[in-house]
N, C-alpha and C. Protein backbone atom coordinates (compact mmCIF):
# COMPACT_ATOMS: atom_id res chain seq x y z
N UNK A 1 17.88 -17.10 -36.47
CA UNK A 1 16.51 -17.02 -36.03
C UNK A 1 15.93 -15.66 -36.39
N UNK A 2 14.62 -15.60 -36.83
CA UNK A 2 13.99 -14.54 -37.31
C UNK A 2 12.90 -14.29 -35.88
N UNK A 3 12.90 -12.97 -35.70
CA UNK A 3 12.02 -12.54 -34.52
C UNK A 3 11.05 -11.95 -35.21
N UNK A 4 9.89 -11.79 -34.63
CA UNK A 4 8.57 -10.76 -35.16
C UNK A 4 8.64 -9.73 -34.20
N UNK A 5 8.68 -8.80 -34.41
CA UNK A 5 8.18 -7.60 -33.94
C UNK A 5 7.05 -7.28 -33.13
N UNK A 6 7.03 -7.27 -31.64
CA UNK A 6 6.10 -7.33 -30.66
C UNK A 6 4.82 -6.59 -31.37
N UNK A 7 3.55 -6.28 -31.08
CA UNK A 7 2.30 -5.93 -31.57
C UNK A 7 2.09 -4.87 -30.39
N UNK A 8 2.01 -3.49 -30.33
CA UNK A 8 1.48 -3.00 -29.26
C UNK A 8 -0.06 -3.02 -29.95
N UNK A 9 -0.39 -3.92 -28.43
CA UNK A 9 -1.72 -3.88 -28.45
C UNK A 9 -3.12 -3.22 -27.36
N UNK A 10 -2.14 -2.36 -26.79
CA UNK A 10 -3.02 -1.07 -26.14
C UNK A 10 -2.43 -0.39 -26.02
N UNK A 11 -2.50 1.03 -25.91
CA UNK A 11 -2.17 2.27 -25.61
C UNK A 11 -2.16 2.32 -23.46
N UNK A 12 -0.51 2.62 -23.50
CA UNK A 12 -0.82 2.59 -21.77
C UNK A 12 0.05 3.98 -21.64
N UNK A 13 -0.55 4.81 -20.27
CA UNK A 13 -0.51 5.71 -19.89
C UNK A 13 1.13 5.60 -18.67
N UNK A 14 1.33 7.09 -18.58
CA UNK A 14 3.03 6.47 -17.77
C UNK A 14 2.36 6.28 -16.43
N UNK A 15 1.15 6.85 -16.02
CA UNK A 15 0.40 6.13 -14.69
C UNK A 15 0.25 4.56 -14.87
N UNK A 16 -0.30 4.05 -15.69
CA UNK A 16 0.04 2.62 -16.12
C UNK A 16 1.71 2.10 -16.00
N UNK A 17 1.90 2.55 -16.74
CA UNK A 17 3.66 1.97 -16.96
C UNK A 17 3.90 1.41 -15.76
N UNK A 18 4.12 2.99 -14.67
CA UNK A 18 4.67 2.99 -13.35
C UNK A 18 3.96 1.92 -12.64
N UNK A 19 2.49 1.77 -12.66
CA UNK A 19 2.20 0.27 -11.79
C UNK A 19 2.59 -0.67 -12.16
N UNK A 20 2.51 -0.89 -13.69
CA UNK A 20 3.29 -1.94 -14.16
C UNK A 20 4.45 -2.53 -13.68
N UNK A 21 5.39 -1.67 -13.71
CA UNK A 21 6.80 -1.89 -13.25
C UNK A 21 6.99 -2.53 -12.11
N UNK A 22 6.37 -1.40 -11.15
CA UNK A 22 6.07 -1.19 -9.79
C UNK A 22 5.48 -2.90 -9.55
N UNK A 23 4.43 -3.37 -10.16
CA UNK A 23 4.23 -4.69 -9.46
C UNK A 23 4.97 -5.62 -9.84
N UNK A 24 5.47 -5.50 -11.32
CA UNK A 24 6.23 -6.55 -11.49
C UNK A 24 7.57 -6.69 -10.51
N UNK A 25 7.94 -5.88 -9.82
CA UNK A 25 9.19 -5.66 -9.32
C UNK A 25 8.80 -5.93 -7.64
N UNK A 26 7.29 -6.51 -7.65
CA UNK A 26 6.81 -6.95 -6.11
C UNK A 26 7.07 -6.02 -4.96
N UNK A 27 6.64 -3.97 -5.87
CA UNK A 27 7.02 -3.34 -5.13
C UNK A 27 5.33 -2.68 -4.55
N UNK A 28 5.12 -2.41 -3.50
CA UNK A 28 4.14 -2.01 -3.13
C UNK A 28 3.93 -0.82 -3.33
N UNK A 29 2.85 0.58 -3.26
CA UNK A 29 3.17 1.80 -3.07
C UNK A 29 3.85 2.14 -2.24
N UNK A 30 3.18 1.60 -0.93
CA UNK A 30 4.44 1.76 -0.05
C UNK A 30 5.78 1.42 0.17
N UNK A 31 6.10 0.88 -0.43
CA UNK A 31 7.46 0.48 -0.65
C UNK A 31 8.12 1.26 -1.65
N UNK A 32 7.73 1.65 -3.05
CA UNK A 32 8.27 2.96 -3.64
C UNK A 32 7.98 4.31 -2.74
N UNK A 33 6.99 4.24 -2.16
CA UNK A 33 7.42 5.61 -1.17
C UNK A 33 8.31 5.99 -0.42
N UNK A 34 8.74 4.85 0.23
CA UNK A 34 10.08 4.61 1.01
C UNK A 34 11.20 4.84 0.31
N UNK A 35 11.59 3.95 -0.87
CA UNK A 35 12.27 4.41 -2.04
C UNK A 35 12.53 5.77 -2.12
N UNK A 36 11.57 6.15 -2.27
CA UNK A 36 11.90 7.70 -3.57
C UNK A 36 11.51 8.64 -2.24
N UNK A 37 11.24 8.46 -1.55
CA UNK A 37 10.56 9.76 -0.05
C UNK A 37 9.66 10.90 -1.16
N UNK A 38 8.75 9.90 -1.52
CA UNK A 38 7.53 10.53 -1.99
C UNK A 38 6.06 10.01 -1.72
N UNK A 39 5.29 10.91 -1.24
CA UNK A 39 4.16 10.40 -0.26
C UNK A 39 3.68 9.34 -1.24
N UNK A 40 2.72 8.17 -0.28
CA UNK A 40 2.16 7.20 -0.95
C UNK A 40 0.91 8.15 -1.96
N UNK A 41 0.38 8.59 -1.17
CA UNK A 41 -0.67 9.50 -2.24
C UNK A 41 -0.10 10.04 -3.73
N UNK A 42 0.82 10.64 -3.52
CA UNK A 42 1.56 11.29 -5.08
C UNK A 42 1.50 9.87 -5.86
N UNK A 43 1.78 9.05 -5.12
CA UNK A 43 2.18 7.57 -6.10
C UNK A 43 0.94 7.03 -7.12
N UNK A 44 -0.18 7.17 -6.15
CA UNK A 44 -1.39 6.19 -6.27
C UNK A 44 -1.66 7.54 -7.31
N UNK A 45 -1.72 9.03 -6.97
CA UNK A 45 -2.36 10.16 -7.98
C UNK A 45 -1.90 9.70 -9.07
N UNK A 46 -0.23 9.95 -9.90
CA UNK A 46 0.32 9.17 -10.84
C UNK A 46 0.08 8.23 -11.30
N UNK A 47 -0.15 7.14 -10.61
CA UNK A 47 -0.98 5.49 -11.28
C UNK A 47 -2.52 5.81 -11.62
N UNK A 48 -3.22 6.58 -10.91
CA UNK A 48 -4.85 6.71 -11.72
C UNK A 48 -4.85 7.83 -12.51
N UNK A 49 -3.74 8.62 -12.91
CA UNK A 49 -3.73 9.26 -14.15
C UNK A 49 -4.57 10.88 -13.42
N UNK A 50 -4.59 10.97 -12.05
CA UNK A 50 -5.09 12.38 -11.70
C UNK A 50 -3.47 13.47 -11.53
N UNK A 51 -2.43 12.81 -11.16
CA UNK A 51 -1.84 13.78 -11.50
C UNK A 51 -0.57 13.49 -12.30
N UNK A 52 0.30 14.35 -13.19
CA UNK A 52 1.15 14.14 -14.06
C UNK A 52 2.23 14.00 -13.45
N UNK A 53 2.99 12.47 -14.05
CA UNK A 53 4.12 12.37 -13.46
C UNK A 53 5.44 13.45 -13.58
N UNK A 54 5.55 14.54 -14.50
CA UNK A 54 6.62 15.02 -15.03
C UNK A 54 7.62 14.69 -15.10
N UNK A 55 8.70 15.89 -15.02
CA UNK A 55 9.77 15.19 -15.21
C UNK A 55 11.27 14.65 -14.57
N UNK A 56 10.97 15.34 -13.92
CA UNK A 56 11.62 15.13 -12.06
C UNK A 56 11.15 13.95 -11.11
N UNK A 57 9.90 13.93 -11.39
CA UNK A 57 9.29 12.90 -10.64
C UNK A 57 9.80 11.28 -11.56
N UNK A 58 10.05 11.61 -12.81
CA UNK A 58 10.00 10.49 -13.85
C UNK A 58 11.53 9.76 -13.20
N UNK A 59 12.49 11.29 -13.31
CA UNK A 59 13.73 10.45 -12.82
C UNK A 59 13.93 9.75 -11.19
N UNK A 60 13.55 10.14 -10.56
CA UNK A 60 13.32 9.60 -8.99
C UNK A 60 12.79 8.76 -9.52
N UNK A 61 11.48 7.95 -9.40
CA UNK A 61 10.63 6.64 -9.87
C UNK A 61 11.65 5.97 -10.53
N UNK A 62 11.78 6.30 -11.56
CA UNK A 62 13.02 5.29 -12.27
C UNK A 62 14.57 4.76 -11.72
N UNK A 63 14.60 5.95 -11.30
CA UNK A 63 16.12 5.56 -10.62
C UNK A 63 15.73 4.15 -9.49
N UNK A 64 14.49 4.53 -8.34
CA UNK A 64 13.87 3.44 -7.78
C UNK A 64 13.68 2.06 -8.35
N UNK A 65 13.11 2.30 -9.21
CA UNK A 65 13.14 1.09 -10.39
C UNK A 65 13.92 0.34 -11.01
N UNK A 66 14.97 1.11 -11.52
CA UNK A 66 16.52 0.92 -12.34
C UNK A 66 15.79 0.77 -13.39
N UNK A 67 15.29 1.52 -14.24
CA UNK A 67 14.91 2.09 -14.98
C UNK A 67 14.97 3.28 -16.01
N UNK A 68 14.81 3.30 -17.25
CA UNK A 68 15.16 5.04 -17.85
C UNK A 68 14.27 5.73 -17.43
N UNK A 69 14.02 6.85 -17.42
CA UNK A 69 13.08 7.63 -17.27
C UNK A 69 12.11 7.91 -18.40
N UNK A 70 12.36 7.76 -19.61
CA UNK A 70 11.90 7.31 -20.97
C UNK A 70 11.01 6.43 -20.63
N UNK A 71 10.97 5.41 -20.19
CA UNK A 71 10.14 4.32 -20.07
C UNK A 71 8.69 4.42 -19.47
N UNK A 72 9.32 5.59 -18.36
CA UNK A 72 8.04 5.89 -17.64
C UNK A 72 7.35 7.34 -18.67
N UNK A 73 7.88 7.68 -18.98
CA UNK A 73 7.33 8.74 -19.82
C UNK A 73 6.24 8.49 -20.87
N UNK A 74 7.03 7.86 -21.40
CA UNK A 74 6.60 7.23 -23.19
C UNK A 74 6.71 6.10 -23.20
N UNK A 75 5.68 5.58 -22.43
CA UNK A 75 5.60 3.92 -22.75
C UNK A 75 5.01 3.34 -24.06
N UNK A 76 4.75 4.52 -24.76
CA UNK A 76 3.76 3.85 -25.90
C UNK A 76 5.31 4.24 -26.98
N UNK A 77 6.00 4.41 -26.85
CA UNK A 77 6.82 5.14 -27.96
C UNK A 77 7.23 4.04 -28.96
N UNK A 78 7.15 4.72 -29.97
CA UNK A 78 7.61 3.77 -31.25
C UNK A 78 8.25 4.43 -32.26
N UNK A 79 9.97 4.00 -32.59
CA UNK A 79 10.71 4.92 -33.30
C UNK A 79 9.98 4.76 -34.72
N UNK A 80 9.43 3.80 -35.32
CA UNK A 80 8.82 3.44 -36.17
C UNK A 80 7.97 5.09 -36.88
N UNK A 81 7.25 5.24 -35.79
CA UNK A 81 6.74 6.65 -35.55
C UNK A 81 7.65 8.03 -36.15
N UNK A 82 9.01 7.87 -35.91
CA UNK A 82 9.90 9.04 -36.26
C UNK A 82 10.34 9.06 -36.96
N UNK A 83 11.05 7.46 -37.69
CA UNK A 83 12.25 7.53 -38.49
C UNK A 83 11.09 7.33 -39.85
């Protein structure tokens, strides 16, 4: 079987990503707050893109998630791009 190569067809932000995840995984804010013992506010700042997730924050969220921390970082990443 021959696969095609997914199409990124928007550019999403790791505030994006993280809701992404976050709902698919039927997790509430409040419920990753509980998770990670990080206020619901930091959560919601990160998802509307007012404050930066870095990189500490990337691994907590993810670990919550079971997730890389990559993922939440660089959701747009494409090795395509490097190699």
């Amino acid at each position: 079987m021959n696969f095609e190569k997914a199409k990124v067809h928007e550019i999403v932000t790791p505030g994006e990503a993280l809701r992404m995840i976050r709902e698919l995984q039927g997790l509430s804010q409040n419920d990753l707050s509980q998770l990670t013992h990080m206020n619901q506010s930091n959560i919601s700042a990160i998802e509307n893109g007012s404050r930066q997730m870095g990189r500490e924050r990337a691994i907590i969220l993810a670990r919550a998630l079971h997730v890389h921390p990559a993922v939440l970082l660089f959701p747009d990443f494409d090795m395509a791009d490097v190699a």
